[in-house]
C-alpha atoms as a PDB file:
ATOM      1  CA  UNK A   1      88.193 119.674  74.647  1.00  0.00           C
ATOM      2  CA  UNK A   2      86.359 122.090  77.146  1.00  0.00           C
ATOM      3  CA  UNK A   3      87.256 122.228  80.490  1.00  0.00           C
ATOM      4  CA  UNK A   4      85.697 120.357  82.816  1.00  0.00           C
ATOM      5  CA  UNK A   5      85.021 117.741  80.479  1.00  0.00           C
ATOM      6  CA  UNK A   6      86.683 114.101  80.190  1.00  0.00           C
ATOM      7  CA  UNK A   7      89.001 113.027  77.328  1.00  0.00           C
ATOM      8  CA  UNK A   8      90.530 109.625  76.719  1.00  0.00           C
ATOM      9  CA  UNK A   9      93.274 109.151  74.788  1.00  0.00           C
ATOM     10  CA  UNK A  10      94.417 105.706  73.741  1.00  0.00           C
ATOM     11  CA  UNK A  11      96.563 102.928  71.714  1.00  0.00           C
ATOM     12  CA  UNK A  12      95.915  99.834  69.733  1.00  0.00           C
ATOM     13  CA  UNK A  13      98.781  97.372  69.026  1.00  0.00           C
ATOM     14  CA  UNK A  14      98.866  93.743  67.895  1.00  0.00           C
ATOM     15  CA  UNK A  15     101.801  91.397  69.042  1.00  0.00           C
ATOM     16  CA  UNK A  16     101.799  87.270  69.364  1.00  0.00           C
ATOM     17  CA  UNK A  17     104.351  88.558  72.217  1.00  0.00           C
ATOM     18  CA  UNK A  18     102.568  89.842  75.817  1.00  0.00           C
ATOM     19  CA  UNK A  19     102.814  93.593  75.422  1.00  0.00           C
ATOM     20  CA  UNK A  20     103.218  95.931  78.029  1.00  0.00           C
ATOM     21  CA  UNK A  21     101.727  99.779  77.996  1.00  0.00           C
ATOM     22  CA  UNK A  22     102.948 102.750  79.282  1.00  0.00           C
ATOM     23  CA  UNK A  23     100.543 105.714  79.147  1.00  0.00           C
ATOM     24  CA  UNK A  24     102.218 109.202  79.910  1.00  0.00           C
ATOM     25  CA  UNK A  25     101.988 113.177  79.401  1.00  0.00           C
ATOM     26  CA  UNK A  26     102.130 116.674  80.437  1.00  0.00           C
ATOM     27  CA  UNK A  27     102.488 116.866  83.741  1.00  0.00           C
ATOM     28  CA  UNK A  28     100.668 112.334  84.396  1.00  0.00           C
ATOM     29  CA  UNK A  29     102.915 109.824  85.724  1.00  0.00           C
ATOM     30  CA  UNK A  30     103.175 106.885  83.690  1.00  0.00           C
ATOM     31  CA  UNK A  31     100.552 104.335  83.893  1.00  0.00           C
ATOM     32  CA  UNK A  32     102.121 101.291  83.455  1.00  0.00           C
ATOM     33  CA  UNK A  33      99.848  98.533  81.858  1.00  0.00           C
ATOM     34  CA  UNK A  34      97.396 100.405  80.725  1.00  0.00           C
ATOM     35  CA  UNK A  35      96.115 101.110  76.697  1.00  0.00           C
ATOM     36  CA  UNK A  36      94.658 104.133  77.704  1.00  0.00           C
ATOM     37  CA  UNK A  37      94.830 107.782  79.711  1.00  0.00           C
ATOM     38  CA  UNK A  38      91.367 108.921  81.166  1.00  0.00           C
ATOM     39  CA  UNK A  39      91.618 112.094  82.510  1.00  0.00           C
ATOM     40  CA  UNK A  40      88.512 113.976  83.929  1.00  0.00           C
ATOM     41  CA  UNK A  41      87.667 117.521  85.121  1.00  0.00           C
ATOM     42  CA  UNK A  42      90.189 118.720  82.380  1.00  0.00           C
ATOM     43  CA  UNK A  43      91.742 122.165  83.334  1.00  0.00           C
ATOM     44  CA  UNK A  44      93.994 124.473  80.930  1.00  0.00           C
ATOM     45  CA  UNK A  45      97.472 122.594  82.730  1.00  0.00           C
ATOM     46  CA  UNK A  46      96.173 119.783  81.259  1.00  0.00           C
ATOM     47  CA  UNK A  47      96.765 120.922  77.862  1.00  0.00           C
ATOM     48  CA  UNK A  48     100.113 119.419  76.293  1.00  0.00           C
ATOM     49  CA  UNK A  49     101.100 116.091  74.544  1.00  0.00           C
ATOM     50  CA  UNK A  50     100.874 112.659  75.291  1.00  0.00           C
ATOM     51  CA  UNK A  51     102.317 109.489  74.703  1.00  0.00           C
ATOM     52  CA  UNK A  52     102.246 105.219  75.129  1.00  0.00           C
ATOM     53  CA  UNK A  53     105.308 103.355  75.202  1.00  0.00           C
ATOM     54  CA  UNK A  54     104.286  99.770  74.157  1.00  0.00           C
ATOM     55  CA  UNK A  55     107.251  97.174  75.052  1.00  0.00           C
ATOM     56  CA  UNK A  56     107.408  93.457  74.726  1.00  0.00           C
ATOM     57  CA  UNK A  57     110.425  91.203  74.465  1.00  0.00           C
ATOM     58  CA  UNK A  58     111.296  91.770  71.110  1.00  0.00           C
ATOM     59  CA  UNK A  59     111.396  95.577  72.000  1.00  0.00           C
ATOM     60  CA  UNK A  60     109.747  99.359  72.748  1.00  0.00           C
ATOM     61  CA  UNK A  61     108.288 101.553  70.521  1.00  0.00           C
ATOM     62  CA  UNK A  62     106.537 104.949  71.308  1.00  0.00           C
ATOM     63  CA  UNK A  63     103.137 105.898  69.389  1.00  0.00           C
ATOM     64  CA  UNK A  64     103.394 109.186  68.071  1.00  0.00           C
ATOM     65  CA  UNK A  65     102.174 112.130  70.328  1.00  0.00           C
ATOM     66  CA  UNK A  66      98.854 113.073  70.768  1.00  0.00           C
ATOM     67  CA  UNK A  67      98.038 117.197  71.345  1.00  0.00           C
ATOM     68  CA  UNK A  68      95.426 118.074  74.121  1.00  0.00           C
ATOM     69  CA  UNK A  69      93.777 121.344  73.794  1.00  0.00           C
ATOM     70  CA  UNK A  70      91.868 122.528  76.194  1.00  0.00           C
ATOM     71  CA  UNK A  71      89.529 125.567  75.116  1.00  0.00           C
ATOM     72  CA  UNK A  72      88.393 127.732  78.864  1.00  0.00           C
ATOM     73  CA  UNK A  73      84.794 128.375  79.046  1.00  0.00           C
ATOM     74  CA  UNK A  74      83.768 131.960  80.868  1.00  0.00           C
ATOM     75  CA  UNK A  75      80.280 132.203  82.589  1.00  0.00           C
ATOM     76  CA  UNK A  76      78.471 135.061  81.028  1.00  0.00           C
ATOM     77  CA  UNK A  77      75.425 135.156  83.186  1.00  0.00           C
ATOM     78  CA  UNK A  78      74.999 133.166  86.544  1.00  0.00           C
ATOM     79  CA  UNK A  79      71.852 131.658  88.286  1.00  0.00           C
ATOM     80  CA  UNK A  80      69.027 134.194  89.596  1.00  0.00           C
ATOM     81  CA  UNK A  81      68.051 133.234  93.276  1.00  0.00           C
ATOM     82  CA  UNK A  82      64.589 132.203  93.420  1.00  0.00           C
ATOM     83  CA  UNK A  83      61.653 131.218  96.062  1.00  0.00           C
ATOM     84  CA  UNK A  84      58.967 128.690  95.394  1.00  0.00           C
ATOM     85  CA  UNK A  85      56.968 126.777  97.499  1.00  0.00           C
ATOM     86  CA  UNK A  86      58.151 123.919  98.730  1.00  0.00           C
ATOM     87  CA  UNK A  87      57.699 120.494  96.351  1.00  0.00           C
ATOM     88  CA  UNK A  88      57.419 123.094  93.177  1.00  0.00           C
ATOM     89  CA  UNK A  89      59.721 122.714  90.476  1.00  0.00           C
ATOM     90  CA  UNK A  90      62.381 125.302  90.250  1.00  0.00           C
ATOM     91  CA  UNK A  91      65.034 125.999  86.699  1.00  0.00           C
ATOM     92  CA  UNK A  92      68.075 127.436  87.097  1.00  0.00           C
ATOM     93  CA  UNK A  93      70.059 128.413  83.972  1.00  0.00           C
ATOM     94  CA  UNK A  94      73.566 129.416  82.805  1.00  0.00           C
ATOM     95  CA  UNK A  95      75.032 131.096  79.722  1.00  0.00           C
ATOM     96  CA  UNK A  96      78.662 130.570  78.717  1.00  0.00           C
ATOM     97  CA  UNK A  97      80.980 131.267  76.129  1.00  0.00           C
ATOM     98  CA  UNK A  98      84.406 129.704  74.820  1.00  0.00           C
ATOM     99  CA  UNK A  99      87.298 132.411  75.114  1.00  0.00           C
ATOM    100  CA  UNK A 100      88.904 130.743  71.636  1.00  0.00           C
ATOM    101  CA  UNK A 101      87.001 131.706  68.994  1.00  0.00           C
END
């Protein structure tokens, strides 16, 4: 995963029972009721693992942990200021790199 980008991480489970979810990791409260984790504008403390506890009456069980790892992105050239006349079109571009090669 990049940062800045958005990463979902979620469970499937099958049960006659009413099941229950509890979506947690590094550093995210639990979630209670909910299959999934969405988290968005994903910075390096995001980076960890994560878990679901699923829990009905006939008991819990915890999925196996999922590793987030969240590669940093340095800006090697920024936007050049430019001046055009108004209603013109106008680009802007930007050239990055991954540090993790």
């Amino acid at each position: 995963m990049f940062g800045g980008g958005t990463v979902s991480l979620g469970v499937s489970c099958q049960s006659v029972l009413p099941l229950t979810y509890n979506a947690a990791g590094r550093d995210q409260p639990a979630r209670r009721n909910r299959k999934s984790l969405v988290l968005s504008n994903v910075v390096m403390s995001c980076a960890g693992t994560y878990s679901v506890v699923v829990s009905n009456s006939a008991g819990t069980v915890t999925s196996s942990n999922a590793l987030l790892t969240v590669i940093p992105l340095v800006i090697n050239s920024s936007p050049q200021s430019q001046t055009v006349f108004a209603g013109s079109t106008v680009n802007f571009g930007v050239s990055c790199e991954s540090l993790c090669r």
